[in-house]
C-alpha atoms as a PDB file:
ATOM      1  CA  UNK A   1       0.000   0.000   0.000  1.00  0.00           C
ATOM      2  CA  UNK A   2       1.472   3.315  -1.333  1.00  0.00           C
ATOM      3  CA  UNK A   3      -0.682   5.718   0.567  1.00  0.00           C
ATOM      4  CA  UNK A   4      -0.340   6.876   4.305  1.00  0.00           C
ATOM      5  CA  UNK A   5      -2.023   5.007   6.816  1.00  0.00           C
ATOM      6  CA  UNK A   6      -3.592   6.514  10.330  1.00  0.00           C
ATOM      7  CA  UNK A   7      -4.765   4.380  13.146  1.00  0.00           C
ATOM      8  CA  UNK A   8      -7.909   5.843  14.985  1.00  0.00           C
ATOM      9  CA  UNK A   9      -8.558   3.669  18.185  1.00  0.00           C
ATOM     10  CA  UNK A  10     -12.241   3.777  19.373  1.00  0.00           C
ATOM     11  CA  UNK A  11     -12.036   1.272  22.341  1.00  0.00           C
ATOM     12  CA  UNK A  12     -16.104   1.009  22.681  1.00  0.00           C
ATOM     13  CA  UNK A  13     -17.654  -1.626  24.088  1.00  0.00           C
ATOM     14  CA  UNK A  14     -21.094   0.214  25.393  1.00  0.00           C
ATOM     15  CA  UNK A  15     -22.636  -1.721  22.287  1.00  0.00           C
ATOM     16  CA  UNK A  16     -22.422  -4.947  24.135  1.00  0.00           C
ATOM     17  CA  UNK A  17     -24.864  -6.529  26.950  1.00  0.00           C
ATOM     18  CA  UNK A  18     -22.151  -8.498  28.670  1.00  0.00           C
ATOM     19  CA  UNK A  19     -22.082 -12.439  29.686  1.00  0.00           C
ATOM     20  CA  UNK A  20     -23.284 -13.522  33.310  1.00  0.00           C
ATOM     21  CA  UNK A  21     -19.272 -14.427  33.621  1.00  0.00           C
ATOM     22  CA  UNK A  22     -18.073 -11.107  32.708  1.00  0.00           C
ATOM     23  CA  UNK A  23     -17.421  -7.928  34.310  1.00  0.00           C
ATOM     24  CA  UNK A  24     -17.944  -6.317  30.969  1.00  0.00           C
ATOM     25  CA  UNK A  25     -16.923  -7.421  27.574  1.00  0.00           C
ATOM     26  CA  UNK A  26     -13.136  -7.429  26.712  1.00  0.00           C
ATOM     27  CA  UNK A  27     -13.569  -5.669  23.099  1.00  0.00           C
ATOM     28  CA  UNK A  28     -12.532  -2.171  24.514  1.00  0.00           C
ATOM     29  CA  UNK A  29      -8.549  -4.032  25.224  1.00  0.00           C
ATOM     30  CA  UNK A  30      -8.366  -4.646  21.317  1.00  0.00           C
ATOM     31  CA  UNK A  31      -6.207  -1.990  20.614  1.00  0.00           C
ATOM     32  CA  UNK A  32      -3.684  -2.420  23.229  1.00  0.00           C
ATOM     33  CA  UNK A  33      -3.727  -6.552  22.161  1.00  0.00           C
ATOM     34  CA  UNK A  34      -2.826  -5.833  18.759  1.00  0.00           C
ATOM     35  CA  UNK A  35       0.124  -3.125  19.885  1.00  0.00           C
ATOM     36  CA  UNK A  36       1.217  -5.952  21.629  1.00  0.00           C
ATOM     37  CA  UNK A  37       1.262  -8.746  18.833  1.00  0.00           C
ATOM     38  CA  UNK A  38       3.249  -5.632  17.052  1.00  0.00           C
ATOM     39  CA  UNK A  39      -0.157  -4.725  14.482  1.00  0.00           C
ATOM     40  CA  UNK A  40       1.078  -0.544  15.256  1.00  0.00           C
ATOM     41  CA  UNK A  41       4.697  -1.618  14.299  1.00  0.00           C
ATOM     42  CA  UNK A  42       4.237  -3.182  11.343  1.00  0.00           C
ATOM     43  CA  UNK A  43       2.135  -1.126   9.981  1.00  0.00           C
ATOM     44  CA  UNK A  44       3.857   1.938  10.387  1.00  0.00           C
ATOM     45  CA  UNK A  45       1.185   4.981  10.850  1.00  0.00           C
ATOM     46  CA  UNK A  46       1.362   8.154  10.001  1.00  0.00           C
ATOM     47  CA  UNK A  47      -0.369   9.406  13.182  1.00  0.00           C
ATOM     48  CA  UNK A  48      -2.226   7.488  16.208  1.00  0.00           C
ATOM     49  CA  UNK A  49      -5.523   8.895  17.100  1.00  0.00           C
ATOM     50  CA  UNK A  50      -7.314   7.641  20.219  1.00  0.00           C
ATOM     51  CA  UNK A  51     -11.007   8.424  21.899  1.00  0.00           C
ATOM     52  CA  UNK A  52     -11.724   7.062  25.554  1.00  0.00           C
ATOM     53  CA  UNK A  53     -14.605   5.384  25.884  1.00  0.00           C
ATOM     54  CA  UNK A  54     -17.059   5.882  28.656  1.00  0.00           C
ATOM     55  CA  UNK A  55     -17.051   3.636  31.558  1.00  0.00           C
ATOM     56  CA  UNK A  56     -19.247   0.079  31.060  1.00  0.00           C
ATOM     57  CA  UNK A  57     -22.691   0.244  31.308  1.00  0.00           C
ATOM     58  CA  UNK A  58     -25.457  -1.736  30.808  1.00  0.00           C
ATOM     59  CA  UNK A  59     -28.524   1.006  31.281  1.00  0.00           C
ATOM     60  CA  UNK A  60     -31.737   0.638  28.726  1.00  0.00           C
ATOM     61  CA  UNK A  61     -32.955   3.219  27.151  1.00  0.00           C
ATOM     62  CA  UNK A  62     -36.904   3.014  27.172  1.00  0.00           C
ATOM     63  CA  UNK A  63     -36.842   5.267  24.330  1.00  0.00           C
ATOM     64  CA  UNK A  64     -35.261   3.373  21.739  1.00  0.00           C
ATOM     65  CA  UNK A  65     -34.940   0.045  22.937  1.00  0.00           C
ATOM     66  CA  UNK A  66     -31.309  -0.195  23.191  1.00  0.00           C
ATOM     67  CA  UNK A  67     -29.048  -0.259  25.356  1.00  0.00           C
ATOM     68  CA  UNK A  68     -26.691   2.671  26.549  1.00  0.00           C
ATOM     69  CA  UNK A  69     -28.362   4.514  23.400  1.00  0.00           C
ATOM     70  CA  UNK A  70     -27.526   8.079  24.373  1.00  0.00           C
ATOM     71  CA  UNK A  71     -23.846   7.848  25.920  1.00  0.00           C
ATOM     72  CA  UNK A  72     -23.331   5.919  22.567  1.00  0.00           C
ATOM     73  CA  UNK A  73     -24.782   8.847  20.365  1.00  0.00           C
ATOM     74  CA  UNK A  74     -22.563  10.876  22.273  1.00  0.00           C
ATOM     75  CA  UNK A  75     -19.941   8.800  21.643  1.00  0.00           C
ATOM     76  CA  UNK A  76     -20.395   8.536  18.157  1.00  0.00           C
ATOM     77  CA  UNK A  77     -20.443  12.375  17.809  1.00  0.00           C
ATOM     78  CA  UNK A  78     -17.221  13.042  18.992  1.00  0.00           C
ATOM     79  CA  UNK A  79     -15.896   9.886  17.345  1.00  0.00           C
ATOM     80  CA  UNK A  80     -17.272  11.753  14.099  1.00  0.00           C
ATOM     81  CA  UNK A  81     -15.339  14.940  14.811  1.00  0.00           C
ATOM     82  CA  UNK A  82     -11.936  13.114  15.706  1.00  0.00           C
ATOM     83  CA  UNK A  83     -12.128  11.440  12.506  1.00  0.00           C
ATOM     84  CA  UNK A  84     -13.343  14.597  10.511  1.00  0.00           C
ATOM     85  CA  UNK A  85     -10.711  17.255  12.108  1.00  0.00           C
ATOM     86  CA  UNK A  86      -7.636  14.844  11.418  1.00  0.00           C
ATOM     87  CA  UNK A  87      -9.182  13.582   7.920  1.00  0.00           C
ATOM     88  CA  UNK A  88      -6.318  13.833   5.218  1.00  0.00           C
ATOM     89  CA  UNK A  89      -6.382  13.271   1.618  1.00  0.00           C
ATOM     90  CA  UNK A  90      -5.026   9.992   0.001  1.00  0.00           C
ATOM     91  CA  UNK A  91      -4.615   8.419   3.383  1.00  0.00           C
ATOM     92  CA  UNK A  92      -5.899   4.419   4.703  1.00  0.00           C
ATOM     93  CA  UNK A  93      -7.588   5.069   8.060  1.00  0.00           C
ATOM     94  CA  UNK A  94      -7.657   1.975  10.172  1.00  0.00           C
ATOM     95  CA  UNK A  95     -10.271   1.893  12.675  1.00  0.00           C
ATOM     96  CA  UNK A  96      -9.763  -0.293  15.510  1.00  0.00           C
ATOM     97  CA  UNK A  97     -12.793  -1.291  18.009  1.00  0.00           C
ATOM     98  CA  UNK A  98     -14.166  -1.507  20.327  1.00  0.00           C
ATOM     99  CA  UNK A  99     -17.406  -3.665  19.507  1.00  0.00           C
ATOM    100  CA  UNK A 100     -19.536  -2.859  15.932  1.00  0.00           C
ATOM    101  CA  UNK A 101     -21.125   0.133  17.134  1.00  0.00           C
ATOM    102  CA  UNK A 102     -18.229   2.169  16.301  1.00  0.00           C
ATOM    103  CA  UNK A 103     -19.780   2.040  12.970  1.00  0.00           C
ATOM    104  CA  UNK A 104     -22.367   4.418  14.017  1.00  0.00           C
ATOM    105  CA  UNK A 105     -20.052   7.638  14.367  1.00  0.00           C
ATOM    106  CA  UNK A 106     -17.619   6.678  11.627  1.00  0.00           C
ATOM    107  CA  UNK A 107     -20.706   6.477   9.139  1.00  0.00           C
ATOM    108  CA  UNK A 108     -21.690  10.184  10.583  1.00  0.00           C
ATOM    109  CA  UNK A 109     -18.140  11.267   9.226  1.00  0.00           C
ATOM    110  CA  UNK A 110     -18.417   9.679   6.008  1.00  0.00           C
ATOM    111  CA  UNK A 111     -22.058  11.574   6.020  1.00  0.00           C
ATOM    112  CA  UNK A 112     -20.799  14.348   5.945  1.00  0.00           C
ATOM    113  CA  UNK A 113     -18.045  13.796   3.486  1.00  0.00           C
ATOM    114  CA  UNK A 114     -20.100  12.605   0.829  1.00  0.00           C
ATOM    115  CA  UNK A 115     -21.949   9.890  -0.572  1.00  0.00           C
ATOM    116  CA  UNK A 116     -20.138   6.314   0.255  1.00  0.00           C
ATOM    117  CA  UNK A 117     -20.484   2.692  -0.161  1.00  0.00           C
ATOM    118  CA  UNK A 118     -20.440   0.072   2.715  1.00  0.00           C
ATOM    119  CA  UNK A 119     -19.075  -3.053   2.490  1.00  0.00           C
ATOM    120  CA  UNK A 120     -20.007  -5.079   5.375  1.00  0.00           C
ATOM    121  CA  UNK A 121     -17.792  -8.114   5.928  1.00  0.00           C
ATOM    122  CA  UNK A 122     -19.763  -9.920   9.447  1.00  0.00           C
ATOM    123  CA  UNK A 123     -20.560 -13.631  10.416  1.00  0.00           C
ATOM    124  CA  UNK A 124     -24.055 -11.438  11.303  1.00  0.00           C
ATOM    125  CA  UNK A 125     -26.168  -9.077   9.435  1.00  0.00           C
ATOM    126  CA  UNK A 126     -26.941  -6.856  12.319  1.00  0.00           C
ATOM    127  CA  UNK A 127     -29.850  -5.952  10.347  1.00  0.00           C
ATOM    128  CA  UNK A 128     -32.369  -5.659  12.863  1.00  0.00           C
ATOM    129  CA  UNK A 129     -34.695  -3.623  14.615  1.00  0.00           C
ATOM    130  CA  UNK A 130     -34.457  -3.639  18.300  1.00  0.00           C
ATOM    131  CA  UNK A 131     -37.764  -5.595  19.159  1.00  0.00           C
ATOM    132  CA  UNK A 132     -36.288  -8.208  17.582  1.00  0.00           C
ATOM    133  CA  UNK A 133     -33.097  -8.085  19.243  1.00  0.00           C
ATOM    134  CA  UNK A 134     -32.866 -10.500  22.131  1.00  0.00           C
ATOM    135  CA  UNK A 135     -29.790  -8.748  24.073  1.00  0.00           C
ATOM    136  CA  UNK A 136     -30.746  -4.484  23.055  1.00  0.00           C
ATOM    137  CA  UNK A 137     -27.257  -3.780  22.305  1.00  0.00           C
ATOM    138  CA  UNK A 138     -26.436  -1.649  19.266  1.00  0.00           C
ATOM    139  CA  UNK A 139     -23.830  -3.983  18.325  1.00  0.00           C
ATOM    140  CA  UNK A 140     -26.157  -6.412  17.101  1.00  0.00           C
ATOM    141  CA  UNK A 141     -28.381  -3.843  15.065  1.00  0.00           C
ATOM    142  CA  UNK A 142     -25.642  -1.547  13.500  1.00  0.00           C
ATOM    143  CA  UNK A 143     -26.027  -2.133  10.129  1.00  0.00           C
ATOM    144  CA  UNK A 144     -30.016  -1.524  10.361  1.00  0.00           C
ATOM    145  CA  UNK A 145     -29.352   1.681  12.635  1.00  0.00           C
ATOM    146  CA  UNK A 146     -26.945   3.201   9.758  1.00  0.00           C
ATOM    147  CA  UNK A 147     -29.307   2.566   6.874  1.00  0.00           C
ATOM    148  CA  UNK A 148     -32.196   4.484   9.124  1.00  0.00           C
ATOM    149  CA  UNK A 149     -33.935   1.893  10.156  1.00  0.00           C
ATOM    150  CA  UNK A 150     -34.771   2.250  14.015  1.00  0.00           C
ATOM    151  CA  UNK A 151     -35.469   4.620  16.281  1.00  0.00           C
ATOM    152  CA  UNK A 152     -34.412   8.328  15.278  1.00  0.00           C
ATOM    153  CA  UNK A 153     -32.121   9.058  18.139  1.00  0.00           C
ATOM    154  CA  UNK A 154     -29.567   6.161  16.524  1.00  0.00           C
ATOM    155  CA  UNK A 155     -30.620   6.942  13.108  1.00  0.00           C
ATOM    156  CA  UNK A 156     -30.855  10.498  12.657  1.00  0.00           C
ATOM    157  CA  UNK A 157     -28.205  12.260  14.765  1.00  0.00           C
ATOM    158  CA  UNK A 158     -27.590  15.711  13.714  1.00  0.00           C
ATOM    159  CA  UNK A 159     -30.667  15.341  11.149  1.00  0.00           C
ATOM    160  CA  UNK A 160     -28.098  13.093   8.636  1.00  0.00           C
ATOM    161  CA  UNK A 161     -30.308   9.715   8.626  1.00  0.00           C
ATOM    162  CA  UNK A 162     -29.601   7.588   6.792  1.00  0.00           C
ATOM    163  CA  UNK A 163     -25.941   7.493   7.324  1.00  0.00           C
ATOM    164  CA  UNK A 164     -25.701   5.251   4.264  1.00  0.00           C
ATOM    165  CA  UNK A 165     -28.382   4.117   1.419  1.00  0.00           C
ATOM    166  CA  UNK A 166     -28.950   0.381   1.362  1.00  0.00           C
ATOM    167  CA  UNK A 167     -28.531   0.496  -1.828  1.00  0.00           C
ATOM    168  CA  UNK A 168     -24.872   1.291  -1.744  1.00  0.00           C
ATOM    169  CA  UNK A 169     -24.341  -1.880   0.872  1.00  0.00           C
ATOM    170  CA  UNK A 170     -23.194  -5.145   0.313  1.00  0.00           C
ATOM    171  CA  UNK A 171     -23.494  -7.702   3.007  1.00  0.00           C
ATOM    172  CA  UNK A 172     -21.352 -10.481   3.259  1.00  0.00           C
ATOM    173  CA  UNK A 173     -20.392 -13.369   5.166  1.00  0.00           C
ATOM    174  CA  UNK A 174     -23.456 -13.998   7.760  1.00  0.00           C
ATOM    175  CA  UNK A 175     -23.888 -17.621   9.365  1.00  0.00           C
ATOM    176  CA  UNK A 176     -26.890 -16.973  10.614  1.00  0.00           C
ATOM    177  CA  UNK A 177     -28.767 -18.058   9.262  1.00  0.00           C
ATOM    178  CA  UNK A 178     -31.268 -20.947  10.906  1.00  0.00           C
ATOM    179  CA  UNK A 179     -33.789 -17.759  12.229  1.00  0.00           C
ATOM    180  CA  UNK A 180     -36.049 -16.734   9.205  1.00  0.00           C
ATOM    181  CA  UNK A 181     -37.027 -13.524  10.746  1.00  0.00           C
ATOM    182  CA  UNK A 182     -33.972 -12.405  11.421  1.00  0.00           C
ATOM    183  CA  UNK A 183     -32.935 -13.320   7.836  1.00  0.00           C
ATOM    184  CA  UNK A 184     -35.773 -11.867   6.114  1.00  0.00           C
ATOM    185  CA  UNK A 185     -34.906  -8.426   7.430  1.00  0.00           C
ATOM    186  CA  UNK A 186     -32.432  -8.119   5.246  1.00  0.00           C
ATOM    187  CA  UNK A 187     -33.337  -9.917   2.517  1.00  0.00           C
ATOM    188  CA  UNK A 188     -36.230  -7.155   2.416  1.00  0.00           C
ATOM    189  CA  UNK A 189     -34.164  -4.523   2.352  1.00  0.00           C
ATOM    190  CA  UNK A 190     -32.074  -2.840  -0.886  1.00  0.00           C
ATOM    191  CA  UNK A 191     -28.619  -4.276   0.158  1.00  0.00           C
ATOM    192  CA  UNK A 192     -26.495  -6.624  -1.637  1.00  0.00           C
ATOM    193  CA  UNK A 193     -27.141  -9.932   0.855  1.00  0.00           C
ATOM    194  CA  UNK A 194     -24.737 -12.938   0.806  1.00  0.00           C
ATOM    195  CA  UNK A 195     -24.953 -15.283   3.495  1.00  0.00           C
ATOM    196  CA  UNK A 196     -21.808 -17.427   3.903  1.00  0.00           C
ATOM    197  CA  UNK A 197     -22.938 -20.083   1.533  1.00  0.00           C
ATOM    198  CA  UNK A 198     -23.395 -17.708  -1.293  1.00  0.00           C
ATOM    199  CA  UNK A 199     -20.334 -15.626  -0.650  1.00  0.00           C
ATOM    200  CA  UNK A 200     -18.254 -18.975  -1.226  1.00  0.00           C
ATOM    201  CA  UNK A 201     -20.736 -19.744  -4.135  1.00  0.00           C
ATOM    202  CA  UNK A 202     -20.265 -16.177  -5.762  1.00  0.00           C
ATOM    203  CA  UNK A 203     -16.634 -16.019  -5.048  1.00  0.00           C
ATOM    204  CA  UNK A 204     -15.057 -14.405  -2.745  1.00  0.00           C
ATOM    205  CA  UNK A 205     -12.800 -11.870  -4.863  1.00  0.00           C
ATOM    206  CA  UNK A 206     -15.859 -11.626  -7.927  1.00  0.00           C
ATOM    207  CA  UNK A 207     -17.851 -10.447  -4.551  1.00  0.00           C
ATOM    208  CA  UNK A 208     -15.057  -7.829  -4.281  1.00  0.00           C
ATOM    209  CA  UNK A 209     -14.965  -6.533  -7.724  1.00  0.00           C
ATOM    210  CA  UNK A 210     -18.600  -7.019  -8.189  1.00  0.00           C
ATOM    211  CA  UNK A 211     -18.807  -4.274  -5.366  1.00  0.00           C
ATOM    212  CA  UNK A 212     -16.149  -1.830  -7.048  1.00  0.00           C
ATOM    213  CA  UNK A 213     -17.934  -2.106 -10.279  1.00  0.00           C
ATOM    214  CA  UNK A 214     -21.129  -0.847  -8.182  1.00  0.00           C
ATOM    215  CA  UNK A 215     -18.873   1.980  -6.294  1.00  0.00           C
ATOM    216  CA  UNK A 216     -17.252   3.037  -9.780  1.00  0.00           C
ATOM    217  CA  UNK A 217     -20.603   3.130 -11.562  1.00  0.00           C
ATOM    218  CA  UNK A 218     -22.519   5.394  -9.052  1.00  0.00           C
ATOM    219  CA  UNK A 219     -19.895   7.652  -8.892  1.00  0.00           C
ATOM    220  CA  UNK A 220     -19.780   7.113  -5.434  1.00  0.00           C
ATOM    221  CA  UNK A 221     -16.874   9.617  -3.219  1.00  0.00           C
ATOM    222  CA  UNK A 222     -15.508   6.229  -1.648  1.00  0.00           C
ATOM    223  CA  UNK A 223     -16.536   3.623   0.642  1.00  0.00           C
ATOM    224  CA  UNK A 224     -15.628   1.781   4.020  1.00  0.00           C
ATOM    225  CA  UNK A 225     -14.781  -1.748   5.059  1.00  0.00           C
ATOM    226  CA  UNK A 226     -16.906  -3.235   8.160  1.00  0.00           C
ATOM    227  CA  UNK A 227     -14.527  -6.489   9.520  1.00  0.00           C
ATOM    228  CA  UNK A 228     -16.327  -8.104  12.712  1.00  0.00           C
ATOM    229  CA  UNK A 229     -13.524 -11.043  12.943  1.00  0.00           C
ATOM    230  CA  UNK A 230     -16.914 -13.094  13.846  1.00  0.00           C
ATOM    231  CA  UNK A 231     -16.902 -13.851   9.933  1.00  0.00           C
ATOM    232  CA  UNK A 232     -13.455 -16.243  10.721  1.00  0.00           C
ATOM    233  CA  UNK A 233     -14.320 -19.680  10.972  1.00  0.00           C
ATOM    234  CA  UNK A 234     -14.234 -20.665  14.870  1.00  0.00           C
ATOM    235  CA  UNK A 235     -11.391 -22.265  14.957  1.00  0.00           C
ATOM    236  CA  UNK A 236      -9.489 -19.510  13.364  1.00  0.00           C
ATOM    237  CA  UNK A 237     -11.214 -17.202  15.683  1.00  0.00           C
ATOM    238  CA  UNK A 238     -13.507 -17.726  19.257  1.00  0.00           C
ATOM    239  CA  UNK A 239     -12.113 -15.215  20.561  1.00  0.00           C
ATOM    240  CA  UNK A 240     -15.891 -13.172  20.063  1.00  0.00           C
ATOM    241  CA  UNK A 241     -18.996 -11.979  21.591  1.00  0.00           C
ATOM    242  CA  UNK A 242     -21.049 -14.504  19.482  1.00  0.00           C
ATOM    243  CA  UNK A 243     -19.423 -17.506  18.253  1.00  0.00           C
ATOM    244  CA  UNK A 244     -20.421 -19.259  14.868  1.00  0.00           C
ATOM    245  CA  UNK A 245     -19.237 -22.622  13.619  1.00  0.00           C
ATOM    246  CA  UNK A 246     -19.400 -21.324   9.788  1.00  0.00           C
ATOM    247  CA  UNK A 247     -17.272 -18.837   8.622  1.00  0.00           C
ATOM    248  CA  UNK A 248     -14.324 -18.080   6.122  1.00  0.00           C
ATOM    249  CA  UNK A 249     -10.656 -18.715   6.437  1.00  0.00           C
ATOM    250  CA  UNK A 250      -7.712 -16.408   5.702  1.00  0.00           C
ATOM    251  CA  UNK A 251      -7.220 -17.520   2.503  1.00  0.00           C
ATOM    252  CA  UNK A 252     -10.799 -16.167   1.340  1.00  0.00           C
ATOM    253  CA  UNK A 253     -10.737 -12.891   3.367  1.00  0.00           C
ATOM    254  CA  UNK A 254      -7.048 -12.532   1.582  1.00  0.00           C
ATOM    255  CA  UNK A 255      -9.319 -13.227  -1.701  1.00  0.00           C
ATOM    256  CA  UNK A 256     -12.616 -10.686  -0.441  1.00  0.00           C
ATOM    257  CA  UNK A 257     -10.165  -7.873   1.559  1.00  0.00           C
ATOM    258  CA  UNK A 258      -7.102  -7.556  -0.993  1.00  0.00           C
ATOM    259  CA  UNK A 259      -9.073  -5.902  -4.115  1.00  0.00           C
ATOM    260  CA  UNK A 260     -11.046  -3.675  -1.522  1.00  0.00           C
ATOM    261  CA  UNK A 261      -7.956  -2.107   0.700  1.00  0.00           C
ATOM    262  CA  UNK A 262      -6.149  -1.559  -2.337  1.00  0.00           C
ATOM    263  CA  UNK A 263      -8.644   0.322  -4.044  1.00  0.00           C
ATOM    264  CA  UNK A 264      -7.526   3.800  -4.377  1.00  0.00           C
ATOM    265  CA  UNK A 265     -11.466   4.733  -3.138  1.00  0.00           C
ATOM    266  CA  UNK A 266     -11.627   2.711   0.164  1.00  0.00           C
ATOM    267  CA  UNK A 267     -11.403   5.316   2.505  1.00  0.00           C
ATOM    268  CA  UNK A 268     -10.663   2.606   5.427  1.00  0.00           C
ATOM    269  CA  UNK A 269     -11.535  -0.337   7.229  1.00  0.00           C
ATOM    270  CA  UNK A 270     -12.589  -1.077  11.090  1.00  0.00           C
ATOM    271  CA  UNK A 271     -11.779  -3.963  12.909  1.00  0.00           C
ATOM    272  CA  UNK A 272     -14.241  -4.868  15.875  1.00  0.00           C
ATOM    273  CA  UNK A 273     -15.259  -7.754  18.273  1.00  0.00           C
ATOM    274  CA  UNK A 274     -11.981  -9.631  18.735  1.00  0.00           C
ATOM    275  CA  UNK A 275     -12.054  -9.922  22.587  1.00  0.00           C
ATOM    276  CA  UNK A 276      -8.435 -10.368  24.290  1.00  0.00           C
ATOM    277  CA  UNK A 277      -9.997 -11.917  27.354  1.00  0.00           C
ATOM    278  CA  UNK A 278     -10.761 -15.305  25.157  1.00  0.00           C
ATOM    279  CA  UNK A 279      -7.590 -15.611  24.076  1.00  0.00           C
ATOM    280  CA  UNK A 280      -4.851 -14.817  26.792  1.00  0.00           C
ATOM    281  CA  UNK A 281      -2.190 -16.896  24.721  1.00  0.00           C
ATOM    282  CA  UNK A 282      -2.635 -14.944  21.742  1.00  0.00           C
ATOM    283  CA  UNK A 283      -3.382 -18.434  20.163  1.00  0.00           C
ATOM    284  CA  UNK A 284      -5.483 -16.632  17.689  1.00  0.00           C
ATOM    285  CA  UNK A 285      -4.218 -13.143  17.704  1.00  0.00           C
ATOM    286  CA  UNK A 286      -0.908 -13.981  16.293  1.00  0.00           C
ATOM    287  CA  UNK A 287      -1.953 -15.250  12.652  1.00  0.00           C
ATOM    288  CA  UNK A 288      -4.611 -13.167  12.328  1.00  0.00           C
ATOM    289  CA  UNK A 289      -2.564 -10.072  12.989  1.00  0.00           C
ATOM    290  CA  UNK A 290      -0.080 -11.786  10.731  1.00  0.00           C
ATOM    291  CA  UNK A 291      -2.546 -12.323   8.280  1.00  0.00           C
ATOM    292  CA  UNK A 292      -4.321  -8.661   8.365  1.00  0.00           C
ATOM    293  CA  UNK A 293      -0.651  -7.244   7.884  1.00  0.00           C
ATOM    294  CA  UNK A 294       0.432  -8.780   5.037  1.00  0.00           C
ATOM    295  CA  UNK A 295      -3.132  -8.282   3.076  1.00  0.00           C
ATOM    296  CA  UNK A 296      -3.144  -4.623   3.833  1.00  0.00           C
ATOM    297  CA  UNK A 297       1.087  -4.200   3.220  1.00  0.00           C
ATOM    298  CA  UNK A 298       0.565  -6.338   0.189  1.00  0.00           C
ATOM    299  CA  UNK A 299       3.082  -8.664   1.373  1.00  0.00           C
ATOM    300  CA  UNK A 300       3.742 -12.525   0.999  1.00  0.00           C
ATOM    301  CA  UNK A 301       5.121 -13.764   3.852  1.00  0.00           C
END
């Protein structure tokens, strides 16, 4: 990769309900594990940005349904600004969560930059409204909550709803897909839907290109890479909030992410839900940091 790279850490993790075992999820440590496993060295930023996330919370917000809605609106804001004030030309920004909801104020940014595409990589869809969700958090509803579909005090911060059209979305890699309703949300909306199944059916670099050619023909200003590392197959990756057996290997996100980071329109990508407290060995950490580097330095080994 020719261009100059930033790092913005957004250590999140209000857009989790956490487990019975947990004091709260382990998301917000992600970017501290990968400085560890070297993922700031190798890469080499330009500049380092971080925003401190509030302290963990699990308070519902009648309102909307969701939980911790309006400390993660204000969140988002500012997360919007940092991104904005230190936005450079010609420069990869690497997002690093944090859980998904982090998608919420860097889609506000993009907003207000233009008109982008979104291309969701996620063993989920997250494509759901919150009556259907069976934990609240805005993790699990994201994508839906971008695209304006929820309750306007997610949606429609600063009057911007929707953050993104559907029809500028693809959505790729869910395993979820046993529950029909939560399925059908999606599949009845105006974004690009492959399941897991028809991701490896389509091919995962034709996926790629088939979303550039979209990008390229709309005359779209850019577009943005969600990566929940929930899309790994589980034995490449447990280390989640929400585990699924399915999922692709390195190999085929080498195949979906190469075409996409090296696009001279991908504004950046954001890494969220890898959780440092379920793997203390970094078992799993060290090839997929491995892995991430060499896809986004272009390098073989």
């Amino acid at each position: 990769m020719k261009r100059n790279i930033n790092i913005f850490e957004f250590p999140l993790n209000l857009g989790l309900k956490k487990k019975e075992h947990e004091t709260e999820p382990g998301v917000r440590k992600l970017p501290e594990w990968l400085r560890k496993f070297k993922f700031h060295k190798e890469i080499n930023p330009v500049s380092i940005f971080r925003l401190e996330a509030p302290e963990y919370a699990m308070e519902l917000d009648h309102e909307s349904g969701v939980l911790n809605a309006d400390t993660i609106v204000d969140y988002a804001q500012k997360q919007a600004d940092l991104i904005l004030n230190n936005h450079q030309e010609n420069t990869f920004n690497i997002m690093l969560g944090g859980d998904c909801s982090i998608l919420i104020g860097t889609s506000l940014a993009l907003r207000k930059l233009g008109n982008f595409g979104l291309f969701y990589l996620d063993g989920h869809t997250d494509f759901i409204p919150a009556h259907l969700s069976e934990t609240a958090a805005a993790a699990g509803m994201d994508l839906a909550i971008i695209t304006g579909n929820g309750h306007e005090k997610l949606t429609n911060i600063q009057g911007l709803k929707p953050y993104f059209l559907e029809e500028n979305i693809f959505c790729a890699g869910n395993a979820e897909t046993d529950d029909e309703e939560y399925v059908e949300q999606i599949i009845n909306s105006d974004i690009q839907y492959f399941d897991v199944e028809l991701l490896r059916i389509n091919g995962f670099r034709k996926t790629a290109e088939d979303f550039l050619q979209m990008v390229e023909k709309k005359g779209l200003d850019g577009f943005f890479i969600h990566f929940d590392v929930d899309v790994l197959k589980d034995e490449l990756m447990p280390a989640v909030d929400s585990r699924m057996q399915e999922g692709i290997d390195y190999e085929n996100l080498k195949e979906i992410l190469w075409p996409l980071i090296h696009s001279h329109l991908c504004f950046g990508i954001e890494i969220t839900i890898l959780d440092p407290d379920y793997d203390e060995n970094g078992i799993y950490t060290k090839p997929f940091v491995k892995n991430l580097i060499q896809i986004i330095k272009n390098k073989e080994d």
